[in-house]
PDB file of N, CA and C in Angstrom:
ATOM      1  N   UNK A   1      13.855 -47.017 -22.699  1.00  0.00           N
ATOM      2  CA  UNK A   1      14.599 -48.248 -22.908  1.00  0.00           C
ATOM      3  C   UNK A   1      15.991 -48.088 -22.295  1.00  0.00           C
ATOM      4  N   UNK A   2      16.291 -49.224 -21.667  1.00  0.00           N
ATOM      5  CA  UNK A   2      17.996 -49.083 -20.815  1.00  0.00           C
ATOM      6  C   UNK A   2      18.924 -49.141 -21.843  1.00  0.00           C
ATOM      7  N   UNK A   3      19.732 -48.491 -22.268  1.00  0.00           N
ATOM      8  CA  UNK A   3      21.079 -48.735 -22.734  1.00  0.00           C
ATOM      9  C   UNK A   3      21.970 -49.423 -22.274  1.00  0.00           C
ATOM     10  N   UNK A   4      22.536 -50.923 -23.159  1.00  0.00           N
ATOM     11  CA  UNK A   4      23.581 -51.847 -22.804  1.00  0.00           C
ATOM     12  C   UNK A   4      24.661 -50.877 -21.731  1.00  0.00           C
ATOM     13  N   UNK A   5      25.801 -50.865 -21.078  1.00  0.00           N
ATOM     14  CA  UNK A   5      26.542 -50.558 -20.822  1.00  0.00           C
ATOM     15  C   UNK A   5      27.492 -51.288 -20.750  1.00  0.00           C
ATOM     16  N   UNK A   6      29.030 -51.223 -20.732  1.00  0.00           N
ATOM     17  CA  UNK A   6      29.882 -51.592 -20.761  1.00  0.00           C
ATOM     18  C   UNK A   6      31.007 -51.527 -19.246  1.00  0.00           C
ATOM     19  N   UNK A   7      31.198 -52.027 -18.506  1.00  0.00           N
ATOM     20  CA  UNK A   7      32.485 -51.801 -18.023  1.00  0.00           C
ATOM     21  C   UNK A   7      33.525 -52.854 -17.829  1.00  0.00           C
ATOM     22  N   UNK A   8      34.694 -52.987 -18.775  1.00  0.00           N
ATOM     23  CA  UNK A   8      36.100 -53.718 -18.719  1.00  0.00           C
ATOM     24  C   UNK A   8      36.727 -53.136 -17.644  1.00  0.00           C
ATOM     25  N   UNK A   9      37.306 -54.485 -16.654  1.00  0.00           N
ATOM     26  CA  UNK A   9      38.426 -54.506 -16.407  1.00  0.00           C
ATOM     27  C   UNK A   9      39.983 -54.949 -16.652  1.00  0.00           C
ATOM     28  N   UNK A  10      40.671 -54.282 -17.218  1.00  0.00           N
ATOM     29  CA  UNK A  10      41.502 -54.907 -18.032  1.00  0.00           C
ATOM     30  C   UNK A  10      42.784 -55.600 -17.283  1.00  0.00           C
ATOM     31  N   UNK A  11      43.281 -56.958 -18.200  1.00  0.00           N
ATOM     32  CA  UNK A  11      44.495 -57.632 -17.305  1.00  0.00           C
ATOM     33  C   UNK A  11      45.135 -56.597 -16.995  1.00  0.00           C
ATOM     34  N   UNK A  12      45.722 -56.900 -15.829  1.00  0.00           N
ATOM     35  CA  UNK A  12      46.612 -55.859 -15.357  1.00  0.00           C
ATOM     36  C   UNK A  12      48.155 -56.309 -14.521  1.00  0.00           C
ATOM     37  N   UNK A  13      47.833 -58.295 -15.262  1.00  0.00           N
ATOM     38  CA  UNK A  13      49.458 -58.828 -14.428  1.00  0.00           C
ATOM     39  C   UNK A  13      50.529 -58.360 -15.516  1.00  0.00           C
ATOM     40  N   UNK A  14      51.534 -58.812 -15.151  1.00  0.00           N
ATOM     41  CA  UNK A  14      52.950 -58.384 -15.978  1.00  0.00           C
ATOM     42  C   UNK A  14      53.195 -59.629 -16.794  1.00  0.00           C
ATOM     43  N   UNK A  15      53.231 -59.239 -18.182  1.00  0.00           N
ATOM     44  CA  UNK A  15      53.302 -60.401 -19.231  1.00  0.00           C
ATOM     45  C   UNK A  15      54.494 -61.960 -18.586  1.00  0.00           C
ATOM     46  N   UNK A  16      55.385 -61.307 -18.139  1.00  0.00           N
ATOM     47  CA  UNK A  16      56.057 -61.734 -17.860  1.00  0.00           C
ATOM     48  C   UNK A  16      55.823 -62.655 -16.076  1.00  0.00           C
ATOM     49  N   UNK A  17      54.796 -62.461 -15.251  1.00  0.00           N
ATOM     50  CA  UNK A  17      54.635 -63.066 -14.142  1.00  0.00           C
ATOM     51  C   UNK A  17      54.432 -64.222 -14.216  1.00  0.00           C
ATOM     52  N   UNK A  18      54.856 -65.093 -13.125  1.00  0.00           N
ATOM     53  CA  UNK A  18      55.298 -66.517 -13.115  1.00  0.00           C
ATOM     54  C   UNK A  18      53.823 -67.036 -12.440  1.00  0.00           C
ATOM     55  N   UNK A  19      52.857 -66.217 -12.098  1.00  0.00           N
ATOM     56  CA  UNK A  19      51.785 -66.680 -11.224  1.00  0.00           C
ATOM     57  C   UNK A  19      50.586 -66.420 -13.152  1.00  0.00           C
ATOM     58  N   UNK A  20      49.492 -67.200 -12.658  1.00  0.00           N
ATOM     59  CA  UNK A  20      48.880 -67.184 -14.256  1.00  0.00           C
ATOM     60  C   UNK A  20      48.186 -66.079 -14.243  1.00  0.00           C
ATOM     61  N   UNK A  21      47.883 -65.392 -15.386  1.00  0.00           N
ATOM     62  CA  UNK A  21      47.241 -63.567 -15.509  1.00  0.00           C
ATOM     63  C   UNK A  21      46.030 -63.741 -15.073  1.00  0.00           C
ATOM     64  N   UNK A  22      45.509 -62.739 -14.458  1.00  0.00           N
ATOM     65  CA  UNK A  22      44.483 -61.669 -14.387  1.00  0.00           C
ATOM     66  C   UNK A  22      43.301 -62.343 -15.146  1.00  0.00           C
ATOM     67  N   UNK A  23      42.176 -62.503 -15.037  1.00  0.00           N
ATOM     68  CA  UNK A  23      41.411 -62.461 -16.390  1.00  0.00           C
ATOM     69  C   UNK A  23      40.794 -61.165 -16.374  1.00  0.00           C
ATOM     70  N   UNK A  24      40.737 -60.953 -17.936  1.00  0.00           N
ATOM     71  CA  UNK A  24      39.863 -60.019 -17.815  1.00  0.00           C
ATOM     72  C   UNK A  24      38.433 -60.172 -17.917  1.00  0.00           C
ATOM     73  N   UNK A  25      37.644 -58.912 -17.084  1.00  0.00           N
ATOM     74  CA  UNK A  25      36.242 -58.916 -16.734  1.00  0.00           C
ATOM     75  C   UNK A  25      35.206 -58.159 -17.315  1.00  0.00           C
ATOM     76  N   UNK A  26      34.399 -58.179 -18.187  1.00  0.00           N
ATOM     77  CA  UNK A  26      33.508 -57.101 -18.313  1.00  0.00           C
ATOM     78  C   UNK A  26      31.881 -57.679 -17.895  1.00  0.00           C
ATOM     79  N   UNK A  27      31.502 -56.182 -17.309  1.00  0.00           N
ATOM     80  CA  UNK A  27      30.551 -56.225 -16.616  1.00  0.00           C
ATOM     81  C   UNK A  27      29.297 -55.673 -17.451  1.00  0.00           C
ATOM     82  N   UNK A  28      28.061 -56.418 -18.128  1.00  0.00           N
ATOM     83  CA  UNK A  28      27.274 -55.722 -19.112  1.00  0.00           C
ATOM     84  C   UNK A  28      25.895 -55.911 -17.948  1.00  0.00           C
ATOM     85  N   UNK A  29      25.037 -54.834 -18.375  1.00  0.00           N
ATOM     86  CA  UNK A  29      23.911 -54.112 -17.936  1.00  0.00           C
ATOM     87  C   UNK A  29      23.212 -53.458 -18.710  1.00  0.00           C
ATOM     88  N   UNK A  30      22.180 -53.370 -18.663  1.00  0.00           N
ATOM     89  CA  UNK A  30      20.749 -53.099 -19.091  1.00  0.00           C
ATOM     90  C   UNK A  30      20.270 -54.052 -20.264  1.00  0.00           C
ATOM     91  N   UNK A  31      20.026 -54.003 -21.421  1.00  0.00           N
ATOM     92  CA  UNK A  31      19.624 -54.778 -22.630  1.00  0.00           C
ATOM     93  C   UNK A  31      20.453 -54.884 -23.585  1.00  0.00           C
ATOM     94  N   UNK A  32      20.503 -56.099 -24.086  1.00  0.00           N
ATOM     95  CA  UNK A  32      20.764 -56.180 -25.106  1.00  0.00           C
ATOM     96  C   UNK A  32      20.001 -56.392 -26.880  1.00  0.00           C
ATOM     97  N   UNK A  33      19.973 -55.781 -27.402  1.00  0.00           N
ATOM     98  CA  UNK A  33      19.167 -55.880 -28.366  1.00  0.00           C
ATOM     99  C   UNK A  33      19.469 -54.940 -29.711  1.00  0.00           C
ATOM    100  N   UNK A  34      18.833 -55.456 -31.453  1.00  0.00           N
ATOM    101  CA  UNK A  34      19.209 -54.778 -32.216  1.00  0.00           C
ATOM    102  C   UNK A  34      19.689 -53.704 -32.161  1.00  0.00           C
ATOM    103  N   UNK A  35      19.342 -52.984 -31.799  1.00  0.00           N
ATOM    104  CA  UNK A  35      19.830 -51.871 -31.351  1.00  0.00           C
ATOM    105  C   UNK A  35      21.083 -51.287 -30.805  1.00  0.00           C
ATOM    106  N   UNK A  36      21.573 -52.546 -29.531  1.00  0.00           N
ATOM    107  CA  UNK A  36      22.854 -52.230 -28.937  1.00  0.00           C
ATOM    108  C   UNK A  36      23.776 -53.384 -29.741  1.00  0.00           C
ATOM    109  N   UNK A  37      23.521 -54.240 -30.236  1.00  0.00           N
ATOM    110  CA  UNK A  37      24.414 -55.232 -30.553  1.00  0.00           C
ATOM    111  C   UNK A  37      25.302 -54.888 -30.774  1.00  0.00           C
ATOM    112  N   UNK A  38      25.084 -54.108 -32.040  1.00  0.00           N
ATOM    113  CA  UNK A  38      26.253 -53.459 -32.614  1.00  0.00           C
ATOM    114  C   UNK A  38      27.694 -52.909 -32.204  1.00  0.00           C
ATOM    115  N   UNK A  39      27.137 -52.029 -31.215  1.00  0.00           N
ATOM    116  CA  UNK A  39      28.193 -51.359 -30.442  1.00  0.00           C
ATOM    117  C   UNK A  39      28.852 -52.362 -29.223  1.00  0.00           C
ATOM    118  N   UNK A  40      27.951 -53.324 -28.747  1.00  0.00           N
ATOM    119  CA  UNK A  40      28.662 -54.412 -27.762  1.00  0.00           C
ATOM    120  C   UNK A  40      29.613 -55.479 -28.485  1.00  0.00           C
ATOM    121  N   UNK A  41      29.343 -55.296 -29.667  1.00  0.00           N
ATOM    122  CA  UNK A  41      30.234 -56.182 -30.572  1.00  0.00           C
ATOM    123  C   UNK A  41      31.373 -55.773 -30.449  1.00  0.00           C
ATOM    124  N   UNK A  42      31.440 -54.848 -31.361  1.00  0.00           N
ATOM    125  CA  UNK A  42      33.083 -53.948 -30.913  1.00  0.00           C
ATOM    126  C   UNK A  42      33.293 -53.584 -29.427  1.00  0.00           C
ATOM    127  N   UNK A  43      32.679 -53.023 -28.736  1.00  0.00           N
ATOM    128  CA  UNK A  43      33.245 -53.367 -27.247  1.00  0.00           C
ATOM    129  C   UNK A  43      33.706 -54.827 -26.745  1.00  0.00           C
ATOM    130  N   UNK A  44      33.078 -56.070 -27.098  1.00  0.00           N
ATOM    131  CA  UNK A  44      33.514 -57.094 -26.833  1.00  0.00           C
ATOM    132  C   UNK A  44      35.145 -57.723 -27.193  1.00  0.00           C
ATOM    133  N   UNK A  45      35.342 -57.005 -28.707  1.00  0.00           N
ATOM    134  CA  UNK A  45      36.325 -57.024 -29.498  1.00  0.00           C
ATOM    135  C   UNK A  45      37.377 -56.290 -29.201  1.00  0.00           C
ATOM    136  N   UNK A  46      36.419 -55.465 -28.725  1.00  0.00           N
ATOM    137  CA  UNK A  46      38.034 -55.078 -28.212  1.00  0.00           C
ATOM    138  C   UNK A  46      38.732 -55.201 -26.803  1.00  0.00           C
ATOM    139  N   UNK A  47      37.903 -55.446 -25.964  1.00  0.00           N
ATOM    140  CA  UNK A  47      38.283 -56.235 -24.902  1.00  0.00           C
ATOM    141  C   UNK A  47      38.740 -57.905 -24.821  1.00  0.00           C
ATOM    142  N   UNK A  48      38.552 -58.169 -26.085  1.00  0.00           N
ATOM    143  CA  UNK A  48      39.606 -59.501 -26.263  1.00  0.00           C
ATOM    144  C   UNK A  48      41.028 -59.173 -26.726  1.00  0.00           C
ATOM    145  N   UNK A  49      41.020 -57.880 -27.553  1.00  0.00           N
ATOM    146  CA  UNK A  49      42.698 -57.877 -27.667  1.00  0.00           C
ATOM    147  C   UNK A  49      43.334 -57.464 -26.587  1.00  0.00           C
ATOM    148  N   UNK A  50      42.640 -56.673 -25.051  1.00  0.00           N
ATOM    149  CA  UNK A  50      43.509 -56.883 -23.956  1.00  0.00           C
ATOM    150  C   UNK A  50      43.368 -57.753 -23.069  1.00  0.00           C
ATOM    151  N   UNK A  51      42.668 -59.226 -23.311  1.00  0.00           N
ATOM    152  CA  UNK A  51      42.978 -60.378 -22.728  1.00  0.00           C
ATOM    153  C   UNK A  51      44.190 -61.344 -22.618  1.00  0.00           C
ATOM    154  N   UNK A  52      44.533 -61.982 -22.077  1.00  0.00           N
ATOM    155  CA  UNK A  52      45.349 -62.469 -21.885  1.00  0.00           C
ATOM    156  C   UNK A  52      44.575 -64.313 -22.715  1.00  0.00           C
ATOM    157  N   UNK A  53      44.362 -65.164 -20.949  1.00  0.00           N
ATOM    158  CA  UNK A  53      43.659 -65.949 -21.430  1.00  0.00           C
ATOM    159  C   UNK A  53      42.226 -66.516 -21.162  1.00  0.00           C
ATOM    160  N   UNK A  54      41.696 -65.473 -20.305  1.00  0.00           N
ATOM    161  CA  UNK A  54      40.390 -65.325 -19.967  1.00  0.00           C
ATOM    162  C   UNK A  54      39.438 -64.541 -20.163  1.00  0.00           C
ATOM    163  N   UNK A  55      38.566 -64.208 -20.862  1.00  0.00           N
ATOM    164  CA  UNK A  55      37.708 -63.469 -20.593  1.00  0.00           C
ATOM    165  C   UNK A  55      36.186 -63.846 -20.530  1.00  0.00           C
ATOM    166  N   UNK A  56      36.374 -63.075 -18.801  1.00  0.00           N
ATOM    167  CA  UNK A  56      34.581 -63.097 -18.206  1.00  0.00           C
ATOM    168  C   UNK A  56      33.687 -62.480 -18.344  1.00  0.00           C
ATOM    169  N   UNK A  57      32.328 -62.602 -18.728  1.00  0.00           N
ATOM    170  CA  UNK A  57      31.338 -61.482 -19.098  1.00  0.00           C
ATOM    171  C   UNK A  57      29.998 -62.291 -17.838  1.00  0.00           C
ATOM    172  N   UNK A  58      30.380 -61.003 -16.940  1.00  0.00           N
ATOM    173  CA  UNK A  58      29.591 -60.771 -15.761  1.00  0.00           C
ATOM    174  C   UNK A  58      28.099 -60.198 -16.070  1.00  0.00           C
ATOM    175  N   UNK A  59      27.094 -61.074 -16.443  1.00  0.00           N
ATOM    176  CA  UNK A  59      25.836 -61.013 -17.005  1.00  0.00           C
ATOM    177  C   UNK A  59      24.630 -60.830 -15.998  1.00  0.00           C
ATOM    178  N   UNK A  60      25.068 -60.070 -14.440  1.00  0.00           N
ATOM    179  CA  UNK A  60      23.859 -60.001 -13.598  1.00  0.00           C
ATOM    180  C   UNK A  60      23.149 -58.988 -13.748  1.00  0.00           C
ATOM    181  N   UNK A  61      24.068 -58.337 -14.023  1.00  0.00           N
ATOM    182  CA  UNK A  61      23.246 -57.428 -14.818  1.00  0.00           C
ATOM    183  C   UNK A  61      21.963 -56.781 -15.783  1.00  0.00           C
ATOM    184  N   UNK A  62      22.292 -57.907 -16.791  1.00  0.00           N
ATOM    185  CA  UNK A  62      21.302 -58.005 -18.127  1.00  0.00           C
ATOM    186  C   UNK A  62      19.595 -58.361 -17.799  1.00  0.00           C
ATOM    187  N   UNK A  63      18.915 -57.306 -18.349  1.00  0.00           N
ATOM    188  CA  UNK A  63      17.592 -57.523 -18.150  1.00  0.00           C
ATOM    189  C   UNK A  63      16.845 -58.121 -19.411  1.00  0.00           C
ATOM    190  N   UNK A  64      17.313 -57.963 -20.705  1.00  0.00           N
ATOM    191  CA  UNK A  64      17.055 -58.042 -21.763  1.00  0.00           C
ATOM    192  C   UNK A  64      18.087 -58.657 -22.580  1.00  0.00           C
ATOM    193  N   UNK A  65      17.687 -59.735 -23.405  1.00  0.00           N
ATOM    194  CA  UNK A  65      18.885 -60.176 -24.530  1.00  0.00           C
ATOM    195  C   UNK A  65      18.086 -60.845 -25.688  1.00  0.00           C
ATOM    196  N   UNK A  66      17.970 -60.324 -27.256  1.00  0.00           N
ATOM    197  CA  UNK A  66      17.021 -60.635 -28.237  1.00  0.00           C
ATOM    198  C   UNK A  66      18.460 -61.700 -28.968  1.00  0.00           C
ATOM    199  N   UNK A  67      17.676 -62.620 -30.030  1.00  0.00           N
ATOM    200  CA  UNK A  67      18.396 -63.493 -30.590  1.00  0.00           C
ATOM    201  C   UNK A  67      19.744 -62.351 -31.103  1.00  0.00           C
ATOM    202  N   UNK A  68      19.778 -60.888 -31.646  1.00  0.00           N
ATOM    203  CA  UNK A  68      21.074 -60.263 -31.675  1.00  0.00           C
ATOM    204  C   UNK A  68      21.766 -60.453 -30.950  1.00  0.00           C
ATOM    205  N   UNK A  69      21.781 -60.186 -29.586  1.00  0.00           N
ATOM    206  CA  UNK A  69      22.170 -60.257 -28.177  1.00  0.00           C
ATOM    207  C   UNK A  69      23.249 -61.671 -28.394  1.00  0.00           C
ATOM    208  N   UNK A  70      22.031 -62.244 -28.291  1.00  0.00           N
ATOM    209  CA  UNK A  70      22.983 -63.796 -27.989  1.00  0.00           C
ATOM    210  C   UNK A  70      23.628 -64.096 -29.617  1.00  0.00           C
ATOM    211  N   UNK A  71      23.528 -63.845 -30.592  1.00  0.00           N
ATOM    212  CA  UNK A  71      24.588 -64.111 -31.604  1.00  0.00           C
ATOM    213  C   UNK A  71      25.896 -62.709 -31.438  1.00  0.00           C
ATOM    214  N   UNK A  72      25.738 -62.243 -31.226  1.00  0.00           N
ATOM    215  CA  UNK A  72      27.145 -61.486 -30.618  1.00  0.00           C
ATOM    216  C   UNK A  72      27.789 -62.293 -29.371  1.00  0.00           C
ATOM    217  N   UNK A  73      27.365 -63.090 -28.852  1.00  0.00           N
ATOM    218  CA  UNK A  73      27.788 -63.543 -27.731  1.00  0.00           C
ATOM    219  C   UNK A  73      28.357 -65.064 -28.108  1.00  0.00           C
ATOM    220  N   UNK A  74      27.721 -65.356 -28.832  1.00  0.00           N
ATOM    221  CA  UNK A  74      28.511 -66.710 -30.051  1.00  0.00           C
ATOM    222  C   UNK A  74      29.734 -66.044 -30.882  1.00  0.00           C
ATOM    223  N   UNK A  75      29.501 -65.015 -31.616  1.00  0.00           N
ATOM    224  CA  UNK A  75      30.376 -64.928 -32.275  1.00  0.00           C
ATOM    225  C   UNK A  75      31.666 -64.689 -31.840  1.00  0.00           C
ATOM    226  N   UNK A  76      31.629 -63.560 -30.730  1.00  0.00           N
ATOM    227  CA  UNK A  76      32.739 -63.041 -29.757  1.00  0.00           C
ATOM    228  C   UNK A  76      33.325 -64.543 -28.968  1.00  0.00           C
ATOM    229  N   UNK A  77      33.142 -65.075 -28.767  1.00  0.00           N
ATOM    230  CA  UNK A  77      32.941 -66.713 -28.500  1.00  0.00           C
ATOM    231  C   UNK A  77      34.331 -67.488 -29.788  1.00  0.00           C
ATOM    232  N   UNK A  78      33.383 -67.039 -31.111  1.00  0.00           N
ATOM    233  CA  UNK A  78      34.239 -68.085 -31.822  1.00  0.00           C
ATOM    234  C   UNK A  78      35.570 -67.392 -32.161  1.00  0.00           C
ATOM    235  N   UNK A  79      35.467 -65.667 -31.885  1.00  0.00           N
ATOM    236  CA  UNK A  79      36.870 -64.852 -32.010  1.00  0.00           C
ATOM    237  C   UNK A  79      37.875 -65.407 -30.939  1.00  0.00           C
ATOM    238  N   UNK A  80      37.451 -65.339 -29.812  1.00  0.00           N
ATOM    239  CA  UNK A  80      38.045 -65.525 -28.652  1.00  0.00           C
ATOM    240  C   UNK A  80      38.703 -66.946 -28.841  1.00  0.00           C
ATOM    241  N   UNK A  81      38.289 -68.304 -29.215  1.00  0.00           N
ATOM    242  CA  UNK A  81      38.659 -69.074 -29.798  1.00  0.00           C
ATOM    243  C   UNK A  81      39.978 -69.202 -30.334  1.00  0.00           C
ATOM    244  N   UNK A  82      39.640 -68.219 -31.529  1.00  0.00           N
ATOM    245  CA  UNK A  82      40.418 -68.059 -32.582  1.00  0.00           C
ATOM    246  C   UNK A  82      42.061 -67.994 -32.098  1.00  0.00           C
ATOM    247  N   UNK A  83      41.423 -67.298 -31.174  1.00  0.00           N
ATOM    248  CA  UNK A  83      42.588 -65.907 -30.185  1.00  0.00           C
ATOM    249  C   UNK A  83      43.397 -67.006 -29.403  1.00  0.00           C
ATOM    250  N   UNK A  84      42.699 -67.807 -28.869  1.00  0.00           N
ATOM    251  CA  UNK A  84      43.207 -69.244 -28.145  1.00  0.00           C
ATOM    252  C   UNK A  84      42.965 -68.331 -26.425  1.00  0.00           C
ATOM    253  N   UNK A  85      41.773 -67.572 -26.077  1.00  0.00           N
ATOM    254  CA  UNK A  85      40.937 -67.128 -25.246  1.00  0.00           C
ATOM    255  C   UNK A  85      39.609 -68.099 -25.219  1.00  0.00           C
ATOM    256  N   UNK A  86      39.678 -68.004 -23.594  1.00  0.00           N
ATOM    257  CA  UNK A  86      38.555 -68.861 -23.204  1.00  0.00           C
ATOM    258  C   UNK A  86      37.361 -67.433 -22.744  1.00  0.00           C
ATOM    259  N   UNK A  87      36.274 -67.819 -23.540  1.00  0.00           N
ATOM    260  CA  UNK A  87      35.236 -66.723 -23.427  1.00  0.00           C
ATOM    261  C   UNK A  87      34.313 -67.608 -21.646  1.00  0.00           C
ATOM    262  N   UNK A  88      33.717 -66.755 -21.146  1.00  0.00           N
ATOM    263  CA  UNK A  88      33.327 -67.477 -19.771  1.00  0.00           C
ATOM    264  C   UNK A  88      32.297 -66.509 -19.537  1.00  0.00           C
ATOM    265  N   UNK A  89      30.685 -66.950 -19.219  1.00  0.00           N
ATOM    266  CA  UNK A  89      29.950 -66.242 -18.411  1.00  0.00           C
ATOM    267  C   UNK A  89      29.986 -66.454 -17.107  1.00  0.00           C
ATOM    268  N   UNK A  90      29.334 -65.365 -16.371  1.00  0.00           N
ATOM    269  CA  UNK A  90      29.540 -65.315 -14.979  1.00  0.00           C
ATOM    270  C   UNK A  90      28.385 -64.731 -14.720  1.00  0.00           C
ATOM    271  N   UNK A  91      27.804 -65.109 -12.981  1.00  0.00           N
ATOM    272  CA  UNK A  91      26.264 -64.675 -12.864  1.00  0.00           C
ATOM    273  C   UNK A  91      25.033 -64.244 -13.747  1.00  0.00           C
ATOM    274  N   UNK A  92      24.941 -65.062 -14.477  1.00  0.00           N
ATOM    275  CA  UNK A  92      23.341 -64.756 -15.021  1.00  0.00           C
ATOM    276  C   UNK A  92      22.692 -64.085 -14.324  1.00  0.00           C
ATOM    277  N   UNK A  93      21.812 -63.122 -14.525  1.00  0.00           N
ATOM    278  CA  UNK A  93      20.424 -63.000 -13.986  1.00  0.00           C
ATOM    279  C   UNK A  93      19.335 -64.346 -13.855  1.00  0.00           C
ATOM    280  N   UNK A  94      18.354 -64.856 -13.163  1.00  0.00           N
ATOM    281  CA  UNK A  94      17.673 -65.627 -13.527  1.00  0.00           C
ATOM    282  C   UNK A  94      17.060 -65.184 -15.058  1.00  0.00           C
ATOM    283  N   UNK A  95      16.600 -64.464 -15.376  1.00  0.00           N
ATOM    284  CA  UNK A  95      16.184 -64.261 -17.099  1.00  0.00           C
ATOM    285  C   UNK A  95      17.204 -64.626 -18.136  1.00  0.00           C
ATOM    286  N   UNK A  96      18.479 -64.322 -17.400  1.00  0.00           N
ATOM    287  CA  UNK A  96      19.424 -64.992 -18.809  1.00  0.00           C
ATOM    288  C   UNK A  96      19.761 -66.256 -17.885  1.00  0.00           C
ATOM    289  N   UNK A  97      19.531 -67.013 -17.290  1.00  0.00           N
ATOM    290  CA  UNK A  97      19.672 -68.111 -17.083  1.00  0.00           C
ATOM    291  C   UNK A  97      18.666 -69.265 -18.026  1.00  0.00           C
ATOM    292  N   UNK A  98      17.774 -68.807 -17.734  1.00  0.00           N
ATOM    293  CA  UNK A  98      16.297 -69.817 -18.568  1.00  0.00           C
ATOM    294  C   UNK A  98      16.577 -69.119 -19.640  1.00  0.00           C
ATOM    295  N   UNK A  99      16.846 -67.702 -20.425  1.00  0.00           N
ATOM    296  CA  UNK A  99      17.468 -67.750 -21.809  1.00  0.00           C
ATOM    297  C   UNK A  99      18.321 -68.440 -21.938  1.00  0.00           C
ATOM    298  N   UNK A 100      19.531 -68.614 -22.161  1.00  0.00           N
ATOM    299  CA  UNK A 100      20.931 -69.889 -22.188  1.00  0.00           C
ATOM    300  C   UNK A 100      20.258 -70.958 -22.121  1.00  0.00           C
ATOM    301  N   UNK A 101      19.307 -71.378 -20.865  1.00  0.00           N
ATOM    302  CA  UNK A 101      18.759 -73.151 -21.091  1.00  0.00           C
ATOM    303  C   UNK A 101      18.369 -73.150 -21.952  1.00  0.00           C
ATOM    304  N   UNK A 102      16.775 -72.403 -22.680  1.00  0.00           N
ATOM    305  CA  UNK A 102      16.246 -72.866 -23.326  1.00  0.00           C
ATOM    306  C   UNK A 102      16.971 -72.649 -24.899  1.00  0.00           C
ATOM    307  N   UNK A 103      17.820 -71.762 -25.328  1.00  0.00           N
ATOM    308  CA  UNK A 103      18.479 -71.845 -26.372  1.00  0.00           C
ATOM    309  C   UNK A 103      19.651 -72.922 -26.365  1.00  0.00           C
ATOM    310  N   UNK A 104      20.191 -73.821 -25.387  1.00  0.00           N
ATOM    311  CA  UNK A 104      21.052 -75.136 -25.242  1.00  0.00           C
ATOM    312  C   UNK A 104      22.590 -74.084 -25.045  1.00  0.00           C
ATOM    313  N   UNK A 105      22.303 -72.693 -25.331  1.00  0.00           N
ATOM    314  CA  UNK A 105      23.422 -72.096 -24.767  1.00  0.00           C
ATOM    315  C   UNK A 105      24.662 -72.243 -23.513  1.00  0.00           C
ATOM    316  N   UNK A 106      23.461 -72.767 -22.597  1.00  0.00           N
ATOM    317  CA  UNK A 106      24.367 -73.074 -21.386  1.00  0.00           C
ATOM    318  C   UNK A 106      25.159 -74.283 -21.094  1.00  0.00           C
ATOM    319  N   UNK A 107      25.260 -75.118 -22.607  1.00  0.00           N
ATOM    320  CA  UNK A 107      26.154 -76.056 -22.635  1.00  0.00           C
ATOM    321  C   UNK A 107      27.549 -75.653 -23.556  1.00  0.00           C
ATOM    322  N   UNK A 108      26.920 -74.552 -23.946  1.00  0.00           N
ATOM    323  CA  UNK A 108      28.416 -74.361 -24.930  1.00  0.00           C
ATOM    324  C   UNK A 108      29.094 -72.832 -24.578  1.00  0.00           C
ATOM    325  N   UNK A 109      28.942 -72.367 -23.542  1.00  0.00           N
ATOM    326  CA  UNK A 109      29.559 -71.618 -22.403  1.00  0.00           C
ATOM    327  C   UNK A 109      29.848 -72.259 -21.493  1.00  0.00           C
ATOM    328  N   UNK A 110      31.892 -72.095 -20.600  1.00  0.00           N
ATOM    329  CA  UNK A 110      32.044 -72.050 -19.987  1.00  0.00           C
ATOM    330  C   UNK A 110      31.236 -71.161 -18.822  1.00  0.00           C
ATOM    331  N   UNK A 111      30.946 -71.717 -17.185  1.00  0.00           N
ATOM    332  CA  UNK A 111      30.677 -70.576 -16.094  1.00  0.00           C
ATOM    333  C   UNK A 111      31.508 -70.606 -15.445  1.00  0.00           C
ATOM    334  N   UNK A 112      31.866 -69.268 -15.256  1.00  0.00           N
ATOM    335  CA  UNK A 112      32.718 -68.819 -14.374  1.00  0.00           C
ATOM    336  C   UNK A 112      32.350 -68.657 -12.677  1.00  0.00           C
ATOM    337  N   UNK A 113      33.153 -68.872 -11.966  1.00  0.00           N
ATOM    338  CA  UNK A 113      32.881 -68.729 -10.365  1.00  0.00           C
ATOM    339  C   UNK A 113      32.641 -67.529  -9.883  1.00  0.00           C
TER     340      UNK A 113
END
């Protein structure tokens, strides 16, 4: 079985720059599922406290995503919110594409370019 992986790129403009920040990016791969949720949760979490006001989750990756999967991906969603962060997917795989349709997901995610 693939293990989720993680890689953040973190903002890296100067709080203070007059041009708008960085978003930050993380890039997930292999599956998601009971199993990994857990730990992508807190990775997600904590890559929102070094966001600014974007954060993208680059999903071409993903071969696998069980209803865990995608309720970590709501919830991190309603943190980011909270945060006054815009949560944003970016490249689906075709498999998480027709996942998102058929769960109505892909209306209540921003996509990113």
């Amino acid at each position: 079985m693939a293990r989720t992986q993680l890689i953040s790129i973190l903002d890296t403009s100067s709080p203070d720059a007059d041009e708008p920040s960085v978003p930050t990016i993380v890039q997930l791969t292999g599956e998601i599922d009971i199993f990994t949720s857990s730990a992508l949760r807190g990775q997600l979490l904590a890559a929102l406290r070094h966001s600014s006001d974007l954060l993208i989750l680059d999903l071409s990756g993903l071969v696998f995503c069980d209803s865990s999967g995608l309720g970590v991906l709501v919830g991190v969603q309603r943190r980011a919110r909270s945060m006054g962060i815009t949560l944003a997917l970016s490249t689906p795989s075709p498999y998480m594409s027709a996942l998102l349709r058929s769960t109505g997901l892909d209306r209540r995610f921003p996509m990113a370019s």
